[in-house]
C-alpha atoms as a PDB file:
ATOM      1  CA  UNK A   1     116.118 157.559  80.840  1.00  0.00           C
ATOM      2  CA  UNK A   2     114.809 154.987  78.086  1.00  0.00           C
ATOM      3  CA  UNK A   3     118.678 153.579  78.231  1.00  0.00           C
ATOM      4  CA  UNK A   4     117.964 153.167  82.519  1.00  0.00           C
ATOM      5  CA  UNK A   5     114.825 151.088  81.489  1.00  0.00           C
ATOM      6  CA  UNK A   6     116.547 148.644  78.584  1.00  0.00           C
ATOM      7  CA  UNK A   7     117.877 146.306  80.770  1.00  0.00           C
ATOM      8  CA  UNK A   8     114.715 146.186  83.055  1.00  0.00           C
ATOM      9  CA  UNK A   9     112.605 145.250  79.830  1.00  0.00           C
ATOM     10  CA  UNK A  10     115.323 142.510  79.064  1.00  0.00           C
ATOM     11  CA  UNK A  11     115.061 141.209  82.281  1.00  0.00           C
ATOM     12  CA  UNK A  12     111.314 141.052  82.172  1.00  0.00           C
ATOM     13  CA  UNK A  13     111.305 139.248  78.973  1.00  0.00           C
ATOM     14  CA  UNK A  14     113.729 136.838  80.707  1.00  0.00           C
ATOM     15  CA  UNK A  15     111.634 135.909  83.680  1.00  0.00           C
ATOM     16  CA  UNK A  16     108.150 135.806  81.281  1.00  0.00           C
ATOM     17  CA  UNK A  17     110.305 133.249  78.585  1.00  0.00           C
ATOM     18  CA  UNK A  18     111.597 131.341  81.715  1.00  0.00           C
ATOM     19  CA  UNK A  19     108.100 131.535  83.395  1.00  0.00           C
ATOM     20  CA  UNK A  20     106.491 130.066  79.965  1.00  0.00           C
ATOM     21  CA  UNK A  21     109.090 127.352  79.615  1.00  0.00           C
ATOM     22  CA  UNK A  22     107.799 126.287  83.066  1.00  0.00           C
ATOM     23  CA  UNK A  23     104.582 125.556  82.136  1.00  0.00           C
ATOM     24  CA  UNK A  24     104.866 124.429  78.919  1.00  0.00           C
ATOM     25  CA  UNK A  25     106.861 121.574  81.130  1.00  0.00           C
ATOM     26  CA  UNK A  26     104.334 121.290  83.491  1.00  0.00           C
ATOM     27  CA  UNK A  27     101.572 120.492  80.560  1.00  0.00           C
ATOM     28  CA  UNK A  28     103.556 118.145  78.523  1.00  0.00           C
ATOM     29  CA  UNK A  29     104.419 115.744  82.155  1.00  0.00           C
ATOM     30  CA  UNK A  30     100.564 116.093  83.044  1.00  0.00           C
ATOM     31  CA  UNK A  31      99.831 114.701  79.223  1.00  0.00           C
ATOM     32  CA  UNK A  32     102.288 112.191  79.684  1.00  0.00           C
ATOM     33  CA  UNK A  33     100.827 110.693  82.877  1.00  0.00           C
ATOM     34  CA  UNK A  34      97.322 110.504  81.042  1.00  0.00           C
ATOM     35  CA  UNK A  35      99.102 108.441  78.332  1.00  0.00           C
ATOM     36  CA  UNK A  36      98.711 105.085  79.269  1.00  0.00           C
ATOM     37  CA  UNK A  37      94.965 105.448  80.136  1.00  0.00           C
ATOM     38  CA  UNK A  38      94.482 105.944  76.580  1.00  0.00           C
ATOM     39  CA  UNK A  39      97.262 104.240  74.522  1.00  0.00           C
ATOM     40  CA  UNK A  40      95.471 102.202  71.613  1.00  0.00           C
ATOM     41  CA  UNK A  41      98.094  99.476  72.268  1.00  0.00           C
ATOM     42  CA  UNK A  42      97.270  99.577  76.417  1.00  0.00           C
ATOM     43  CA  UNK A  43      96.650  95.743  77.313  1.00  0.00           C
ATOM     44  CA  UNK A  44      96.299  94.887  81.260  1.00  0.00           C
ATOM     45  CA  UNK A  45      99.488  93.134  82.702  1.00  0.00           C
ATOM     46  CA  UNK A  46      98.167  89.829  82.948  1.00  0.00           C
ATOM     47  CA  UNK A  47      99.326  86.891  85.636  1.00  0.00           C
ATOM     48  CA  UNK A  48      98.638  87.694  88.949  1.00  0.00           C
ATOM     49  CA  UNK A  49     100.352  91.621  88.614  1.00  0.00           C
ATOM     50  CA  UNK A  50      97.324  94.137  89.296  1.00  0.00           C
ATOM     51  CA  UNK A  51      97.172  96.997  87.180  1.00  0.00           C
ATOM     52  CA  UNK A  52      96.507  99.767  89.311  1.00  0.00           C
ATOM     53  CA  UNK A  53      95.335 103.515  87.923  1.00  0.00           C
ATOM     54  CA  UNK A  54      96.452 105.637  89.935  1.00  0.00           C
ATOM     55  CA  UNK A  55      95.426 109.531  90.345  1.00  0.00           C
ATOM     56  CA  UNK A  56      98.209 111.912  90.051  1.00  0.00           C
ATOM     57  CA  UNK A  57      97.671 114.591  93.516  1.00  0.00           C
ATOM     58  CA  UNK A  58      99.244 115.579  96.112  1.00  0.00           C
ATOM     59  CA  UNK A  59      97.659 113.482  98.134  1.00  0.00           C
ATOM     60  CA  UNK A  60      97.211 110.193  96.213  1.00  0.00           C
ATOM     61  CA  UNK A  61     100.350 109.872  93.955  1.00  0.00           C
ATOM     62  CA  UNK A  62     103.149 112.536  93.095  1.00  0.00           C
ATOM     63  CA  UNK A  63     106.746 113.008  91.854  1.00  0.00           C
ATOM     64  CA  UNK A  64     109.265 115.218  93.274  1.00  0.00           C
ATOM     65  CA  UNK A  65     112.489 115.302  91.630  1.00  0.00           C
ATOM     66  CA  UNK A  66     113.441 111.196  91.136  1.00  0.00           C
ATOM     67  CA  UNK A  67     111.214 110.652  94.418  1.00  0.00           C
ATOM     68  CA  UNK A  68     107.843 109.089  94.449  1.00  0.00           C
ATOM     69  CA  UNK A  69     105.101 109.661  96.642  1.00  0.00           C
ATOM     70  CA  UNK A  70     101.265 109.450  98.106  1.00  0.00           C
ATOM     71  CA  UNK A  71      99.568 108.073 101.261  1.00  0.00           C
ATOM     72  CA  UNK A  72      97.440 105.485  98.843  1.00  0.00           C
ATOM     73  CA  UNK A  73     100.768 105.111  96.653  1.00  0.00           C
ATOM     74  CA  UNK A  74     102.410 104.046  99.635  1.00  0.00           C
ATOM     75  CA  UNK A  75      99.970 101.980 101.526  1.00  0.00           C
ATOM     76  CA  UNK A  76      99.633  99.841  98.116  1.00  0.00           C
ATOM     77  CA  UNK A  77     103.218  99.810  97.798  1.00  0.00           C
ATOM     78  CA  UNK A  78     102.845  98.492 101.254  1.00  0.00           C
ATOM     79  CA  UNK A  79     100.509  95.904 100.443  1.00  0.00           C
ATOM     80  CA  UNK A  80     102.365  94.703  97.460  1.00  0.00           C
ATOM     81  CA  UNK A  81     105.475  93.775 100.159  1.00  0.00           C
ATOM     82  CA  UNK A  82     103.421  92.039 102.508  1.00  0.00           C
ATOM     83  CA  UNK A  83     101.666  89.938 100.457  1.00  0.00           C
ATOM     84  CA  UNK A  84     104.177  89.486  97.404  1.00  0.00           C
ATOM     85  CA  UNK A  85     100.949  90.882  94.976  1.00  0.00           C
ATOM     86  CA  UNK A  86     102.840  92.561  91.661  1.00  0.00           C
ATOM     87  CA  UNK A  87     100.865  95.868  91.355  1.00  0.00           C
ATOM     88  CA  UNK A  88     101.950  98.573  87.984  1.00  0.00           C
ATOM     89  CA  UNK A  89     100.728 102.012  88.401  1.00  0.00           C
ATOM     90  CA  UNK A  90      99.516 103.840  85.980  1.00  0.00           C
ATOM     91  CA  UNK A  91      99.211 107.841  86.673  1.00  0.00           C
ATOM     92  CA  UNK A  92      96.215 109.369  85.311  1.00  0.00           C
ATOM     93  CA  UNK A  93      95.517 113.187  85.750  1.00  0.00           C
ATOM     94  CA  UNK A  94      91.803 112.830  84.680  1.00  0.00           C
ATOM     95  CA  UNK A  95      89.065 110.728  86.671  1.00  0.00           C
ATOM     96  CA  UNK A  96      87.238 110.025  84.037  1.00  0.00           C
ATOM     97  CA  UNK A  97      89.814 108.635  81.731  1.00  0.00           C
ATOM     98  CA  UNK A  98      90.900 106.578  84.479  1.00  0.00           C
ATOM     99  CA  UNK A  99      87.454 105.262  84.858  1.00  0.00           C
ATOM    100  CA  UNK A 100      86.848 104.359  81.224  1.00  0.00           C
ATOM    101  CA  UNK A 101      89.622 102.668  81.792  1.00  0.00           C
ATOM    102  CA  UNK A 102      88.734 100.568  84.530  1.00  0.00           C
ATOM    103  CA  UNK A 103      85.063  99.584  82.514  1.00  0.00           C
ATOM    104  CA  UNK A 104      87.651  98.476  79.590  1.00  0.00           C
ATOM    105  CA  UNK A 105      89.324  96.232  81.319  1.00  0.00           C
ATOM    106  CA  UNK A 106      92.966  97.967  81.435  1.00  0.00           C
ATOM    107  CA  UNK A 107      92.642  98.124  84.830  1.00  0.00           C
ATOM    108  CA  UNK A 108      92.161  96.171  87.772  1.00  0.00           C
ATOM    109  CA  UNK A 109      91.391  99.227  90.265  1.00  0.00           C
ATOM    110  CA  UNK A 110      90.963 103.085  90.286  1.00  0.00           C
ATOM    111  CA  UNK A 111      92.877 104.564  93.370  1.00  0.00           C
ATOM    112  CA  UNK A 112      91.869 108.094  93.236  1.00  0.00           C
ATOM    113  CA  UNK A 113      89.900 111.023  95.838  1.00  0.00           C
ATOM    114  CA  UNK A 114      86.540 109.465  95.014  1.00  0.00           C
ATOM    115  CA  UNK A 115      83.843 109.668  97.855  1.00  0.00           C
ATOM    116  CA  UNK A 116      81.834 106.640  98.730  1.00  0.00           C
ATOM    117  CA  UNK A 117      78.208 107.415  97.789  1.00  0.00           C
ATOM    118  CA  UNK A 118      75.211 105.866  97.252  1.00  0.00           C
ATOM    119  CA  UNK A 119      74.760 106.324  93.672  1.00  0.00           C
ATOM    120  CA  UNK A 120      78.488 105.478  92.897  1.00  0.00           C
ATOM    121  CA  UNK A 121      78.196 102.186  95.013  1.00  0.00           C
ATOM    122  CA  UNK A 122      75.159 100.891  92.743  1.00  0.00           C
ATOM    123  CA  UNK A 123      77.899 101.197  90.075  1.00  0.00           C
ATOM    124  CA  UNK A 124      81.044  99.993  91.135  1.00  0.00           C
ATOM    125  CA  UNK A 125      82.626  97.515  94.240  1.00  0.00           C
ATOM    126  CA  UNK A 126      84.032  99.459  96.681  1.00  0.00           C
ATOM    127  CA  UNK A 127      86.929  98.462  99.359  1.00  0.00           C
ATOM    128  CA  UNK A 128      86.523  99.591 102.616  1.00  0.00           C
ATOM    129  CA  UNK A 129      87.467 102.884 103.526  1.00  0.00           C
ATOM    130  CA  UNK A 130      90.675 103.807 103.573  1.00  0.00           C
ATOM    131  CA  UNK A 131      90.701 107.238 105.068  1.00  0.00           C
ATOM    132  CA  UNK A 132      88.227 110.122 105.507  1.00  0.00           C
ATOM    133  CA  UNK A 133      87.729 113.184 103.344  1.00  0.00           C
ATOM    134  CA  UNK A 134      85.359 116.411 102.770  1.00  0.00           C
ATOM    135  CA  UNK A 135      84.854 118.482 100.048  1.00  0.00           C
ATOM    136  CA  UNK A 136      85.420 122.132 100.272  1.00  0.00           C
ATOM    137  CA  UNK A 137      85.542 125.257  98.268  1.00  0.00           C
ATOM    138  CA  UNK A 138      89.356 126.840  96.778  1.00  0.00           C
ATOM    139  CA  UNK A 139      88.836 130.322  96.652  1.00  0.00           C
ATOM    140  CA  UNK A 140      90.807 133.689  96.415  1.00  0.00           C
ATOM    141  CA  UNK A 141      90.724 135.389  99.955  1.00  0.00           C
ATOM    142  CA  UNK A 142      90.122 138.955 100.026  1.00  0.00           C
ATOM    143  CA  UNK A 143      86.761 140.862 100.629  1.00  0.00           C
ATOM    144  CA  UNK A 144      84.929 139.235  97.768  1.00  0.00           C
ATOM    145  CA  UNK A 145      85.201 135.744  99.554  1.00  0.00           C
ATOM    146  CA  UNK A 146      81.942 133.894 100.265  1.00  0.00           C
ATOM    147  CA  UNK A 147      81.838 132.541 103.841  1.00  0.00           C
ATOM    148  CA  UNK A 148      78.937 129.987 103.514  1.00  0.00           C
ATOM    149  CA  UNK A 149      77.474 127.816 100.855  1.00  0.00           C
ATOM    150  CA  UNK A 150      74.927 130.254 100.894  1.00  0.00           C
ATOM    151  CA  UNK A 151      76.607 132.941  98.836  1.00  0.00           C
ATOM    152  CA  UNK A 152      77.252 130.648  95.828  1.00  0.00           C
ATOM    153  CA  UNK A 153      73.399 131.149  94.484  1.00  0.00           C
ATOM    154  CA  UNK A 154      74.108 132.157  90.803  1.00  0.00           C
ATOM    155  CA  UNK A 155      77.791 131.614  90.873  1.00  0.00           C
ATOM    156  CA  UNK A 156      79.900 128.781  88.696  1.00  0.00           C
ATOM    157  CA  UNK A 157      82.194 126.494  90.835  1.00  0.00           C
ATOM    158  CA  UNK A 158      84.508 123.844  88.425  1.00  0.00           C
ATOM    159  CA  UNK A 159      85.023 120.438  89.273  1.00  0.00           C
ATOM    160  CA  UNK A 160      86.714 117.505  87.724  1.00  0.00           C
ATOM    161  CA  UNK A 161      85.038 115.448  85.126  1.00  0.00           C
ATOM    162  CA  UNK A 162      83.818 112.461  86.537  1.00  0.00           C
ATOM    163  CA  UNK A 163      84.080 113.435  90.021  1.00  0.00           C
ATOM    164  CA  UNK A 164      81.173 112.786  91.736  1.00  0.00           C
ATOM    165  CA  UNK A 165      80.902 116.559  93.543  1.00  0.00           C
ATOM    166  CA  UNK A 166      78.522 117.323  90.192  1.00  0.00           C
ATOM    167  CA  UNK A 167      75.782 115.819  92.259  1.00  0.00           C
ATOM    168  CA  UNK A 168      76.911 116.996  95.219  1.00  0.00           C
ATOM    169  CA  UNK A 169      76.283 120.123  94.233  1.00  0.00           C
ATOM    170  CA  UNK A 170      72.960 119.516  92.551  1.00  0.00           C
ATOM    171  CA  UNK A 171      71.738 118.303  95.916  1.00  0.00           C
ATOM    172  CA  UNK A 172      73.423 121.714  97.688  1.00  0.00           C
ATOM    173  CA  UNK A 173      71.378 123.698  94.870  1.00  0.00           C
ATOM    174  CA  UNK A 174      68.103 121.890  95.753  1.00  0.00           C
ATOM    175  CA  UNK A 175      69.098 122.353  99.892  1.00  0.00           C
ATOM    176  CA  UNK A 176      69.172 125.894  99.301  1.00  0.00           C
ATOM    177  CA  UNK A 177      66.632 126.547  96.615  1.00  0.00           C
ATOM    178  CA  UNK A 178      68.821 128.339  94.205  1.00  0.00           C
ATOM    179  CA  UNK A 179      70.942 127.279  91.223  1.00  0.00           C
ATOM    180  CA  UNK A 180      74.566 126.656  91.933  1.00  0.00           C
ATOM    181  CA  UNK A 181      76.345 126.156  87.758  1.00  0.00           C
ATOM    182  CA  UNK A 182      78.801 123.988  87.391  1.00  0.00           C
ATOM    183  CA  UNK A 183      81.690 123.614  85.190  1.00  0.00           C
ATOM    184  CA  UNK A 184      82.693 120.309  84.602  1.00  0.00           C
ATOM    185  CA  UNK A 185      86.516 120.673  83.463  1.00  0.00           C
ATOM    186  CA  UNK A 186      87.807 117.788  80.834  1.00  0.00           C
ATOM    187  CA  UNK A 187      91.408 118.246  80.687  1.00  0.00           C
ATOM    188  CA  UNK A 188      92.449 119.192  84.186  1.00  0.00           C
ATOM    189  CA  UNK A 189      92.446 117.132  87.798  1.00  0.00           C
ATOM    190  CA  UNK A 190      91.674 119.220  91.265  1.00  0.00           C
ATOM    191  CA  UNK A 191      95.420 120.267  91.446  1.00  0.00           C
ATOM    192  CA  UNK A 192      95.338 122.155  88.711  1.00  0.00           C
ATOM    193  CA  UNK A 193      92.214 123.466  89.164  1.00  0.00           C
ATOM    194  CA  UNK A 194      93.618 125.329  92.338  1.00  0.00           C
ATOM    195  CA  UNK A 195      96.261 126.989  90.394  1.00  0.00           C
ATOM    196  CA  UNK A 196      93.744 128.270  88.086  1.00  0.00           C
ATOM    197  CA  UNK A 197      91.781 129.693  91.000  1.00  0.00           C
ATOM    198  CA  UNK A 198      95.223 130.927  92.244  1.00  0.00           C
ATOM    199  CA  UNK A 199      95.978 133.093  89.078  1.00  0.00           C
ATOM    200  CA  UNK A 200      92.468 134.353  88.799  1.00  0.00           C
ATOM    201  CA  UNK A 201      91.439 131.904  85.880  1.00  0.00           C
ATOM    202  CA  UNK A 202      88.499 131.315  87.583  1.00  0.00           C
ATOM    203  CA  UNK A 203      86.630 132.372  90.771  1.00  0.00           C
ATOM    204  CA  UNK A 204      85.375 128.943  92.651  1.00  0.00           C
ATOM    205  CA  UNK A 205      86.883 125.277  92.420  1.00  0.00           C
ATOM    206  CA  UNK A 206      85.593 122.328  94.226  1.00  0.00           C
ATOM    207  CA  UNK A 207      88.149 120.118  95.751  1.00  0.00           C
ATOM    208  CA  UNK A 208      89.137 117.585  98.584  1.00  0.00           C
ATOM    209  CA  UNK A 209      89.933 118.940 102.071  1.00  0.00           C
ATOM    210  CA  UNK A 210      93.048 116.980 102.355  1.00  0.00           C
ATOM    211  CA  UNK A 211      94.046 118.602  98.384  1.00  0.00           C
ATOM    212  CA  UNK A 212      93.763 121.808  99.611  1.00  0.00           C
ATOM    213  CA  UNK A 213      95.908 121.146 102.624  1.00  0.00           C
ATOM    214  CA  UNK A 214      98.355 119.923 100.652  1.00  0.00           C
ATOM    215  CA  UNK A 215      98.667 122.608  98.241  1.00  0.00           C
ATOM    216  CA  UNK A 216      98.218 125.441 100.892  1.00  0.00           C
ATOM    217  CA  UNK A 217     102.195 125.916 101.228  1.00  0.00           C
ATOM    218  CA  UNK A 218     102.723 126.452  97.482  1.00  0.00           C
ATOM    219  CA  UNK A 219      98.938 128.652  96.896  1.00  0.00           C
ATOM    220  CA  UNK A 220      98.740 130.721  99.902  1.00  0.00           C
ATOM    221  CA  UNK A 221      96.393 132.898  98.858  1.00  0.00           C
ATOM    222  CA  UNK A 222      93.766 130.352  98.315  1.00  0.00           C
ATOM    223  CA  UNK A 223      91.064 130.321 100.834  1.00  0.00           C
ATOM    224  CA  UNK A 224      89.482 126.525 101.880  1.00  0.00           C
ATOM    225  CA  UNK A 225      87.131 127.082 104.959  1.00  0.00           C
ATOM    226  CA  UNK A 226      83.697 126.543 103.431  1.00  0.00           C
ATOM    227  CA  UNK A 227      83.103 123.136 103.211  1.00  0.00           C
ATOM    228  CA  UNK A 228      80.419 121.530 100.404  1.00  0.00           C
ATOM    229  CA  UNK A 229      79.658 118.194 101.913  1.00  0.00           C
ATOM    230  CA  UNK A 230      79.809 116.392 105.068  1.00  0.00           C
ATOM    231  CA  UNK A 231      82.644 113.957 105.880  1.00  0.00           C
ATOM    232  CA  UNK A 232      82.940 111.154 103.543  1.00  0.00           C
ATOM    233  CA  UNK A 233      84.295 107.882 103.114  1.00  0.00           C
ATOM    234  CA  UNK A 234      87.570 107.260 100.509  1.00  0.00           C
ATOM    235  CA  UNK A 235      87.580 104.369  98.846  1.00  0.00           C
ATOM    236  CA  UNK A 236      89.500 102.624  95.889  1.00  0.00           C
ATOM    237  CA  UNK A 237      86.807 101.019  93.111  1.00  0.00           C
ATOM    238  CA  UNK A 238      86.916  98.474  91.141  1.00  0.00           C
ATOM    239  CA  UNK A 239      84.271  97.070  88.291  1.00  0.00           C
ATOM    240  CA  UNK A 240      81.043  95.653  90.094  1.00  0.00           C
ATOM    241  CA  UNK A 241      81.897  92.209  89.097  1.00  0.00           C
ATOM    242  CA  UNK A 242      85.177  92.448  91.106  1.00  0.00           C
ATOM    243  CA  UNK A 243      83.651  92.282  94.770  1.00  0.00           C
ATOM    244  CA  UNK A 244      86.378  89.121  95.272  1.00  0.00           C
ATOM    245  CA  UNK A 245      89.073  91.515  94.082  1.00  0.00           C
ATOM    246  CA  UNK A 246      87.919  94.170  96.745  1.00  0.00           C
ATOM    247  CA  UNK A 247      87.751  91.581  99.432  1.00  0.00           C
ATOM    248  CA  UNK A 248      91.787  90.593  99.117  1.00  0.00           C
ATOM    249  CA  UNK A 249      92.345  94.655  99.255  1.00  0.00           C
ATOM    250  CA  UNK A 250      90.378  94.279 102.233  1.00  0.00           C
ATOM    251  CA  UNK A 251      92.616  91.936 104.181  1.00  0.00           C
ATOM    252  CA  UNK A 252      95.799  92.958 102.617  1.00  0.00           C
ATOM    253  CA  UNK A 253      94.866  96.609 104.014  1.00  0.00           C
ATOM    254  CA  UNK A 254      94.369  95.055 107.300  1.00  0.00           C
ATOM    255  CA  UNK A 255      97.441  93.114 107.430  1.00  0.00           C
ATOM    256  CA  UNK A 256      99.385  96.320 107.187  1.00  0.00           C
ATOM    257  CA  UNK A 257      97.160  98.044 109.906  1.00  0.00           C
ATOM    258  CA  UNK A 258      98.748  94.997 112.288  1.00  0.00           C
ATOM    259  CA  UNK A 259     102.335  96.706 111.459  1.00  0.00           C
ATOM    260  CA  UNK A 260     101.231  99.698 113.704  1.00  0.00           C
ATOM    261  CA  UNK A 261     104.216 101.862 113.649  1.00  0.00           C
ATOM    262  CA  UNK A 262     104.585 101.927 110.328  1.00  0.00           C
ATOM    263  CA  UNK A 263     100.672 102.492 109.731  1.00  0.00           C
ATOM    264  CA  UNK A 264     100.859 105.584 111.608  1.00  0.00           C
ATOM    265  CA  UNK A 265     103.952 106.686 110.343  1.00  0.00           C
ATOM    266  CA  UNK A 266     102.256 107.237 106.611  1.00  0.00           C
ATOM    267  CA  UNK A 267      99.322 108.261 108.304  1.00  0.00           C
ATOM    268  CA  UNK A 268     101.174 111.192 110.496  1.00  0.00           C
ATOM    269  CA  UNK A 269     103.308 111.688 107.295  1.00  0.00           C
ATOM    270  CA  UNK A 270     100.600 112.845 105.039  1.00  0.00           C
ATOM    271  CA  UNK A 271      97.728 113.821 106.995  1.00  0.00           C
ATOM    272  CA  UNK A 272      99.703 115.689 110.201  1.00  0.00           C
ATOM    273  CA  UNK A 273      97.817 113.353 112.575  1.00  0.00           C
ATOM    274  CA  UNK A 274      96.124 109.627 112.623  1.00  0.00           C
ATOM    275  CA  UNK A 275      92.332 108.529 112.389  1.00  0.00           C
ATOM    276  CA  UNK A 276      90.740 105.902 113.818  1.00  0.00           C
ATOM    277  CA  UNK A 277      90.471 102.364 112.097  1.00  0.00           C
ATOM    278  CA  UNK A 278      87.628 102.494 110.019  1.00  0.00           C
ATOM    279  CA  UNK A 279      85.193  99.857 108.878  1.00  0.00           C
ATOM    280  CA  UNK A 280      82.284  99.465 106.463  1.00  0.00           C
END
């Protein structure tokens, strides 16, 4: 019998050593992307090239394989060909790295799942939307789900540093007149945050609806129905001096809208569907 279960053991061992190489692989490209946000020797481009920080997601910016990829990735890319505008990306994996960043002057803009609100618009200049997003919940389905916003009284969700979902859900704590904790994760973006859910790190995340979409073929048993805001405005930023610079986004974005096919190809490509034009 204990001969029978050798190989079994030595199997295991296999698939845990493989599994562990894996993510150690996984951690050391995430720190790499963060790298230039942070480099002592980082110095913007200069000339007329427009530095661009860029959030690594499924959504916004990814690499599969040698292929690169992203709905704003690809509109800017885009952008760049219509108007002959240089634009270097820089992948971040953190907001708020990519944000201190942008107040340094390394950057020119932040391109990142960042919600047009009020109290972020006092602090930075805004383009006009580029697509439409919600934030929801990313939670384990099974019976100890929570099916409203409700449920969450006394509970800790985790967001991304920076993000501006911390108020969010200071105002949702208020609206239902109980304390909702939050976690505010340094290290990790919204992808990764999922996965943690996934493996039963932790219980609640709070990401955006098109995130979740995305990931939902690789995390199936993640659950995203209950949704933590209304629908809100995406935007790329740039420092509150720059309103000029988000006025040429502005009409570059618009002179790819005039190529219609191809607008609605990226649009059907990584959202499953097209929206509306949309306008400020």
């Amino acid at each position: 019998m204990r001969r029978q279960q050798q190989p079994a053991k030595r199997g295991q061992m296999i698939l845990y050593l493989a599994l562990l190489a894996v993510v150690i692989a996984c951690m050391v490209g995430l720190s790499l992307c963060d790298r230039p946000t942070l480099s002592a020797n980082s110095m913007p481009s200069g000339g007329d090239t427009l530095d661009v920080a860029i959030e690594y997601s499924p959504v916004t910016y990814y690499t599969y394989d040698d292929t690169l990829g992203g709905y704003n990735y690809d509109l800017l890319r885009l952008m760049s060909a219509k108007t002959g505008c240089p634009m270097k990306f820089h992948p971040v994996v953190t907001l708020e790295k990519a944000i201190a960043g942008l107040k340094d002057g390394h950057y020119d803009i932040v391109v990142a799942q960042f919600p047009m609100t009020a109290h972020d618009t006092a602090r930075f200049a805004f383009t006009e939307p580029i697509y439409i997003d919600q934030q929801v919940l990313v939670q384990r389905r099974g019976s100890h789900a929570v099916h409203s916003q409700l449920e969450l009284a006394g509970d800790t969700v985790w967001v991304v540093k920076g993000s501006p979902m911390v108020g969010r859900i200071a105002s949702l704590s208020r609206e239902i007149g109980d304390t909702i904790y939050v976690h505010v994760d340094e290290i990790y973006g919204p992808e990764q945050l999922m996965m943690m859910v996934s493996a039963g790190e932790i219980r609640y995340a709070v990401v955006n609806r098109s995130i979740a979409r995305a990931m939902a073929p690789r995390l199936p048993n993640l659950d995203r129905s209950v949704a933590i805001s209304l629908s809100q405005f995406q935007a790329w930023m740039a420092d509150k001096s720059r309103k000029s610079l988000c006025d040429s986004l502005n009409r570059w974005h618009n002179e790819v809208k005039r190529d219609t096919a191809a607008y609605l190809s990226l649009q059907r490509r990584y959202f499953g569907g097209t929206f509306p034009t949309l306008a400020r």
